[in-house]
Every structure is written in C-alpha cells, then in structure tokens.
C-alpha atoms as a PDB file:
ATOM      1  CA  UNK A   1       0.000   0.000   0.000  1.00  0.00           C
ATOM      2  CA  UNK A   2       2.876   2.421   0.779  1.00  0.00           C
ATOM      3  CA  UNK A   3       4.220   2.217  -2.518  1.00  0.00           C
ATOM      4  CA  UNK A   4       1.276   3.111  -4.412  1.00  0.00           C
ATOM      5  CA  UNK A   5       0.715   6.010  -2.327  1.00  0.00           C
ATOM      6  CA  UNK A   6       4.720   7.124  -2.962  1.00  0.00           C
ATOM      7  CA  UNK A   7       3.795   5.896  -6.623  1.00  0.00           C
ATOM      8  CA  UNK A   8       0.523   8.342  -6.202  1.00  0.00           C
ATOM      9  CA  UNK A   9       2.545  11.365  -5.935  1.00  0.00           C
ATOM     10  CA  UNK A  10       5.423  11.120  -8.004  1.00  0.00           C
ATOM     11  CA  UNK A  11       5.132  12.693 -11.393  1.00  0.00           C
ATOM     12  CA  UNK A  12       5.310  10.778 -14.682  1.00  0.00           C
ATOM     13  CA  UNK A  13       8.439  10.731 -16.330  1.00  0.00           C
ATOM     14  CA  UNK A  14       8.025  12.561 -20.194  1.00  0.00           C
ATOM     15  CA  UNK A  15       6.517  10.160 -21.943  1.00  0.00           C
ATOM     16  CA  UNK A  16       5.805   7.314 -19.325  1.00  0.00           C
ATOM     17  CA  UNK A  17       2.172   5.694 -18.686  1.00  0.00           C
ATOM     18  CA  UNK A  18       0.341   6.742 -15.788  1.00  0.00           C
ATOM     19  CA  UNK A  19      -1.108   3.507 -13.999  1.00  0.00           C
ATOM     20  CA  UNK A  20      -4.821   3.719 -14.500  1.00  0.00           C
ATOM     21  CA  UNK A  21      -5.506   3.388 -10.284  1.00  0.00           C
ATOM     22  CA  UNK A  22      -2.716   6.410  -9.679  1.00  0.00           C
ATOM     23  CA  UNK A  23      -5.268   8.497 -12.296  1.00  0.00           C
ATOM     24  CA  UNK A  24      -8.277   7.317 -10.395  1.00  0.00           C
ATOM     25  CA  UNK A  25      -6.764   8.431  -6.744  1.00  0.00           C
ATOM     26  CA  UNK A  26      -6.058  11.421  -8.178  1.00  0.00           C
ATOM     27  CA  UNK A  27      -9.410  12.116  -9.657  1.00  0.00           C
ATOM     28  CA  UNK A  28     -10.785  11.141  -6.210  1.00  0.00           C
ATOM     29  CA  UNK A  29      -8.480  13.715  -4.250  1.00  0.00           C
ATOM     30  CA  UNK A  30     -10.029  16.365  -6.965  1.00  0.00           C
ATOM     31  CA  UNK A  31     -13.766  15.200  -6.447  1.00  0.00           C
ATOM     32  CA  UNK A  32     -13.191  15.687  -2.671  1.00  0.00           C
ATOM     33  CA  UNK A  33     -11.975  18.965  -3.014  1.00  0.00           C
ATOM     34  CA  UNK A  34     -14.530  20.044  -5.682  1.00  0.00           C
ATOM     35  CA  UNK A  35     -17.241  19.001  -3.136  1.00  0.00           C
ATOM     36  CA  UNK A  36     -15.298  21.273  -0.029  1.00  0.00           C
ATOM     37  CA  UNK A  37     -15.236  24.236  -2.459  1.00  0.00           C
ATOM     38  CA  UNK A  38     -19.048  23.287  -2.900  1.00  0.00           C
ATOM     39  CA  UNK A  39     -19.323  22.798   0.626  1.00  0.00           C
ATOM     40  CA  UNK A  40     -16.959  26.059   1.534  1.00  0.00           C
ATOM     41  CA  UNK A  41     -18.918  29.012  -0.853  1.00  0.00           C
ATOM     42  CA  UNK A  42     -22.585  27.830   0.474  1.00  0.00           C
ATOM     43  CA  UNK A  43     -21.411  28.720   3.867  1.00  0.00           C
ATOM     44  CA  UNK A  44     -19.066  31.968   2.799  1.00  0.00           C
ATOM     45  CA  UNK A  45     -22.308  32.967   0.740  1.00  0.00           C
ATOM     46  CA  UNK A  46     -24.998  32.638   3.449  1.00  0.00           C
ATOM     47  CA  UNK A  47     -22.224  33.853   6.075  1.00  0.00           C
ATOM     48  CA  UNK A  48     -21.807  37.429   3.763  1.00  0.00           C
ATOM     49  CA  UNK A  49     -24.961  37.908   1.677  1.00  0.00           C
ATOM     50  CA  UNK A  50     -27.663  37.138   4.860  1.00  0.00           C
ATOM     51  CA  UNK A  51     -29.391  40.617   5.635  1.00  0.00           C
ATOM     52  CA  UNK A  52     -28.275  41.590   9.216  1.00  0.00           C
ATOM     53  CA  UNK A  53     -31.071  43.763  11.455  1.00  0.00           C
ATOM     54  CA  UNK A  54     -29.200  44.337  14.262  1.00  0.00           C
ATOM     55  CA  UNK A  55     -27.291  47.282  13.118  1.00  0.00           C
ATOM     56  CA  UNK A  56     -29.510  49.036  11.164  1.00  0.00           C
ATOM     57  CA  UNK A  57     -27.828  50.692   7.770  1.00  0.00           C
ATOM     58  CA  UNK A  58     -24.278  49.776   7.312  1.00  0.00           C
ATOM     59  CA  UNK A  59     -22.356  52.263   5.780  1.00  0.00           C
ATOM     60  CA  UNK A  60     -19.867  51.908   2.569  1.00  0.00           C
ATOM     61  CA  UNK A  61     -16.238  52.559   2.510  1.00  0.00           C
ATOM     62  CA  UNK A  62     -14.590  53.281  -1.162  1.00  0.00           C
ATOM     63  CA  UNK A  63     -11.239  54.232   1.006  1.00  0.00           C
ATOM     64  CA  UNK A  64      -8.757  51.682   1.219  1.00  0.00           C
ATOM     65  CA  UNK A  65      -7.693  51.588   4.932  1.00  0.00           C
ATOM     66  CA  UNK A  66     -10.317  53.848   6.618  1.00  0.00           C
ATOM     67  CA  UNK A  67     -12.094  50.429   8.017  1.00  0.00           C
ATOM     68  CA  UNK A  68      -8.427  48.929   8.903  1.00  0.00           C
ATOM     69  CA  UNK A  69      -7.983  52.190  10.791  1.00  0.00           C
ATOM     70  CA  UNK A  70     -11.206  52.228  12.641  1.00  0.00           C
ATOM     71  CA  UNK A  71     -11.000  48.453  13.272  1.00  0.00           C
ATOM     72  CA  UNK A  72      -7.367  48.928  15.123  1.00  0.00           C
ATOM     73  CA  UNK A  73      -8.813  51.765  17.469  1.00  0.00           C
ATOM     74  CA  UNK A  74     -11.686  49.600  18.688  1.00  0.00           C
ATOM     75  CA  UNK A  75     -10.782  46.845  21.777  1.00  0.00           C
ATOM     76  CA  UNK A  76      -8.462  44.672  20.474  1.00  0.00           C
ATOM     77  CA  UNK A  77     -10.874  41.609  20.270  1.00  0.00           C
ATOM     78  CA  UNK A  78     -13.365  43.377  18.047  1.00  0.00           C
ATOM     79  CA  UNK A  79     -10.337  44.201  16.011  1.00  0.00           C
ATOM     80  CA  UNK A  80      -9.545  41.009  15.493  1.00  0.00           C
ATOM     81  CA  UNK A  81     -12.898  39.772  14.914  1.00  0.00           C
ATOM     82  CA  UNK A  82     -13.130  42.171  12.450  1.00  0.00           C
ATOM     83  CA  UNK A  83      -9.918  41.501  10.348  1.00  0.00           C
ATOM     84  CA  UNK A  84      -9.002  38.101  11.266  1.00  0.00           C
ATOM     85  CA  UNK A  85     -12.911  37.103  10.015  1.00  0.00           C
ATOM     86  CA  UNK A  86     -11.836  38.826   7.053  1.00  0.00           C
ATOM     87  CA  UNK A  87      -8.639  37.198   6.188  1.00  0.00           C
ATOM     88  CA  UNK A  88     -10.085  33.878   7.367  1.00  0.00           C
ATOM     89  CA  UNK A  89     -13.293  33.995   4.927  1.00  0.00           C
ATOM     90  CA  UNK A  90     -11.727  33.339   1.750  1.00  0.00           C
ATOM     91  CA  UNK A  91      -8.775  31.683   2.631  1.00  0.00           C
ATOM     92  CA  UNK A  92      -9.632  28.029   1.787  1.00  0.00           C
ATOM     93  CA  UNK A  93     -10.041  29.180  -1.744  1.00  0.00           C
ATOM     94  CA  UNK A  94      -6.032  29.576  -1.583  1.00  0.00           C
ATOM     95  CA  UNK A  95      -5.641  25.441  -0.758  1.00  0.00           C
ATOM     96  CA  UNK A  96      -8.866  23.778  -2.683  1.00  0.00           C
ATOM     97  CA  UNK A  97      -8.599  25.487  -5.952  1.00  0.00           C
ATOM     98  CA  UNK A  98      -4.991  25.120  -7.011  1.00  0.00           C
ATOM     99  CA  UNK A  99      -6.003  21.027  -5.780  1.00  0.00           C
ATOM    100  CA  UNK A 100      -8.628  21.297  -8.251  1.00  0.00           C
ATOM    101  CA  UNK A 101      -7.219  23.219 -10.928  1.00  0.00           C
ATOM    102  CA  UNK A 102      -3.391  22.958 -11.466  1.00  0.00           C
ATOM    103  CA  UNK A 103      -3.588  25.964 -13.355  1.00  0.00           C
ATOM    104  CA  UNK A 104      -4.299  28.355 -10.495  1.00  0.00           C
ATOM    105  CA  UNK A 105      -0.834  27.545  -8.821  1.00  0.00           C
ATOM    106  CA  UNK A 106       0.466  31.090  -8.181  1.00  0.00           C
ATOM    107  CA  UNK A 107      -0.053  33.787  -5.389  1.00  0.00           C
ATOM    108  CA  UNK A 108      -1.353  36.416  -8.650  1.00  0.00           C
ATOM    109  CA  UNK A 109      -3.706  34.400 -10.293  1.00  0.00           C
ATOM    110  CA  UNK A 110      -5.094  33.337  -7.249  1.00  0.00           C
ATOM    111  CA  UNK A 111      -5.208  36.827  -5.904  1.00  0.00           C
ATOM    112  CA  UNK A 112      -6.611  38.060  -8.862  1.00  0.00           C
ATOM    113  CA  UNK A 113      -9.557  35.744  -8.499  1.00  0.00           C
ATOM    114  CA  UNK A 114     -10.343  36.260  -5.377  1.00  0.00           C
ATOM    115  CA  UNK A 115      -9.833  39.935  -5.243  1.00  0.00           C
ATOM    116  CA  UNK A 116     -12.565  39.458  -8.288  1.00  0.00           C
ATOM    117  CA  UNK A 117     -14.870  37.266  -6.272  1.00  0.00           C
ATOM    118  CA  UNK A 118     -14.766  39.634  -2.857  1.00  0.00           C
ATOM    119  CA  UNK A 119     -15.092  42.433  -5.241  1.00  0.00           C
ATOM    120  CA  UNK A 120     -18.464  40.732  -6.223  1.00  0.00           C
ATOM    121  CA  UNK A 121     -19.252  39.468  -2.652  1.00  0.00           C
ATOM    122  CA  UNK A 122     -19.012  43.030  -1.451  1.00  0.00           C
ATOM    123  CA  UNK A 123     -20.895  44.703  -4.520  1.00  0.00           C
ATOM    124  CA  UNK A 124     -23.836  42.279  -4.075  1.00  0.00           C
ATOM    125  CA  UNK A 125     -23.732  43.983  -0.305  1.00  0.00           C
ATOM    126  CA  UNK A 126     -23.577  47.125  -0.831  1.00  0.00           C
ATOM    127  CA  UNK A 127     -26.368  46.911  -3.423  1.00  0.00           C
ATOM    128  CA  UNK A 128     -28.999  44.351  -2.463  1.00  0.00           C
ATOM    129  CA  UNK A 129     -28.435  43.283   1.444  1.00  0.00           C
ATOM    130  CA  UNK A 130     -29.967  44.556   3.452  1.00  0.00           C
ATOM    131  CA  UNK A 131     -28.272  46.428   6.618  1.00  0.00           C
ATOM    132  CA  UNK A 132     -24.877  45.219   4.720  1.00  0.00           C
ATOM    133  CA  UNK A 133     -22.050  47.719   3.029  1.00  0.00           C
ATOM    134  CA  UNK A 134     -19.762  47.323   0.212  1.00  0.00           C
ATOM    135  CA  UNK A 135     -16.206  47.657   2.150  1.00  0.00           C
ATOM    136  CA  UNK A 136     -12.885  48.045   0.149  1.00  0.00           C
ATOM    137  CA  UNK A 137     -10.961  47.094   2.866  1.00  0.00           C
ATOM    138  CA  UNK A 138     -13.057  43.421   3.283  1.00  0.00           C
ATOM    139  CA  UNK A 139     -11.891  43.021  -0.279  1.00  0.00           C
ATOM    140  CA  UNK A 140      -8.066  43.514   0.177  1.00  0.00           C
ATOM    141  CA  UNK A 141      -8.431  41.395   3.709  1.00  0.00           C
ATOM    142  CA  UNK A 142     -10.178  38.660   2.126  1.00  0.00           C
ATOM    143  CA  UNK A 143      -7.710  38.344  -1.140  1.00  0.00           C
ATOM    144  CA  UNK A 144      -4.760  38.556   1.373  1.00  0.00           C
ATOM    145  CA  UNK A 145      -6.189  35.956   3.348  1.00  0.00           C
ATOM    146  CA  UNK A 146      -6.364  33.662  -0.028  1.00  0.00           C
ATOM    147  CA  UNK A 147      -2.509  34.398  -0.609  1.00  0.00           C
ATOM    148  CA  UNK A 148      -1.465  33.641   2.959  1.00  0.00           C
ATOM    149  CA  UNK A 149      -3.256  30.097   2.502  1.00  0.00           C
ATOM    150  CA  UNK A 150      -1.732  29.148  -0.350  1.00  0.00           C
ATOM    151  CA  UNK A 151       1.596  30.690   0.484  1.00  0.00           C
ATOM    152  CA  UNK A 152       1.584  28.645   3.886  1.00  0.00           C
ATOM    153  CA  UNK A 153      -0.453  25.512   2.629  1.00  0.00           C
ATOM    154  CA  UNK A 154      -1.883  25.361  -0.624  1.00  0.00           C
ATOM    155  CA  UNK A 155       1.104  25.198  -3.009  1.00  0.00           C
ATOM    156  CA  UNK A 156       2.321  22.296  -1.111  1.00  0.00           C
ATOM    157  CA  UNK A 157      -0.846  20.553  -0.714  1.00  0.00           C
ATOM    158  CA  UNK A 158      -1.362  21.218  -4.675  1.00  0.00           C
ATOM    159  CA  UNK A 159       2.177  19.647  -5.798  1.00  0.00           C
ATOM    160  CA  UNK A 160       1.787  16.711  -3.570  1.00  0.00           C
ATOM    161  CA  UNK A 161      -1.974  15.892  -4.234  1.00  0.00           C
ATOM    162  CA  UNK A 162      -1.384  16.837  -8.145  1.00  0.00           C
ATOM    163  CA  UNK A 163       1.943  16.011  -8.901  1.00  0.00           C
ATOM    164  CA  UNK A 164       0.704  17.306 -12.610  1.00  0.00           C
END
C-alpha cells in the first residue's frame, strides 16, 4: 500500500504511462476537493450575503484603509474579529482550488480571483443586502487571506496531491 501512495505522488516521467488506479486516486483527491469548495462558498455565501437587522444601515467605505484604521482603534478583540474574520473567509479558496485546478498555482492568479470574487461578494452587499455595506478594505483582507493560505499551505498541498 505504501508504494502506491509514494507511486501516487510522483510525477510521470516525459513520456511514461500513468497507472490507470494512480489516475483514479487522483481524480478522487479532486472530487473531494470540488465538493469542499461546494461545501466552503454555500457557507461563505450565506455567512456574507444574509441581511443583518441588528445594526440598522451599514455604511460603505470606497477608502482603502479607513475600516483597517477604525477596526485597530476599537478593543483589540473586536479588532480582530473584524480583520481576522476577514482574512479567514476566503482563505480556503487559496488550498482547494490550485487542488482542483493545477492551473491556479500562483499567489497572482489566485489573488486576482479572489480579489474578483470579494469584489463581487461586497458589490452584491452594498447593493442588495440589506443592513450590509460594500467595504474596500473586506476586499483587500479577504484576497490577502487567499494568498497567505496558499503561500503557507496550498502550493504544497497542490504539488503533492497533483503532482501534474
């Protein structure tokens, strides 16, 4: 069993046949992570696009760093609420996608895309949620947060589960 698990990860050499049950693992370790990214954006959807009441009208910030600023002058557990929820939100995107596709190995493409998708996140609250704000600063946060997770885990997760 060890060996086909060390046989599992090791890449092909040019030109070499893949065993068929090496192809299979590795479609299985990609069908587990497609269904945790499944899994992953119905909870980061609900979590960010469910109308709060509490607090009445949000308001927006289009300033990059006015919400970091106002975060670090509140009691330091609200301020880490606040950012650590933030950098924590997106970040499995930064280990499951560059398991599922190979191609989004890289801290720019991946911060690209998620920069994209909290760009979208954000929009959709500023425009349609209800007692929710768009927030530029939520956007940087929750890209950063990708890039940190793939920086510390993802890109070694990805070459050892994908050895493509």
């Amino acid at each position: 069993m060890r060996a086909v698990l060390v046989e599992m990860w090791q890449p092909a050499a040019p030109g070499e046949k893949v065993p068929w049950y090496i192809v299979a693992l590795r479609a299985v370790v990609v069908a587990i992570a497609l269904g945790a990214l499944g899994v992953f954006f119905y909870f980061a959807f609900k979590l960010t696009l469910t109308p709060v009441q509490d607090h009445g009208q949000a308001g927006g910030n289009t300033d990059p760093g006015r919400s970091l600023r106002f975060y670090l002058q509140r009691p330091t557990k609200d301020a880490l609420l606040q950012i650590g929820g933030n950098l924590a939100l997106l970040a499995p995107l930064g280990v499951l996608l560059p398991i599922v596709w190979t191609s989004l190995r890289g801290p720019i493409r991946l911060t690209l895309l998620a920069g994209v998708l909290s760009l979208v996140i954000e929009t959709i609250q500023g425009t349609l949620v209800m007692g929710r704000a768009f927030d530029v600063d939520d956007v940087i946060l929750n890209a950063t947060g990708v890039v940190i997770a793939y920086l510390f885990l993802g890109r070694r997760l990805s070459k050892l589960l994908r050895a493509d």
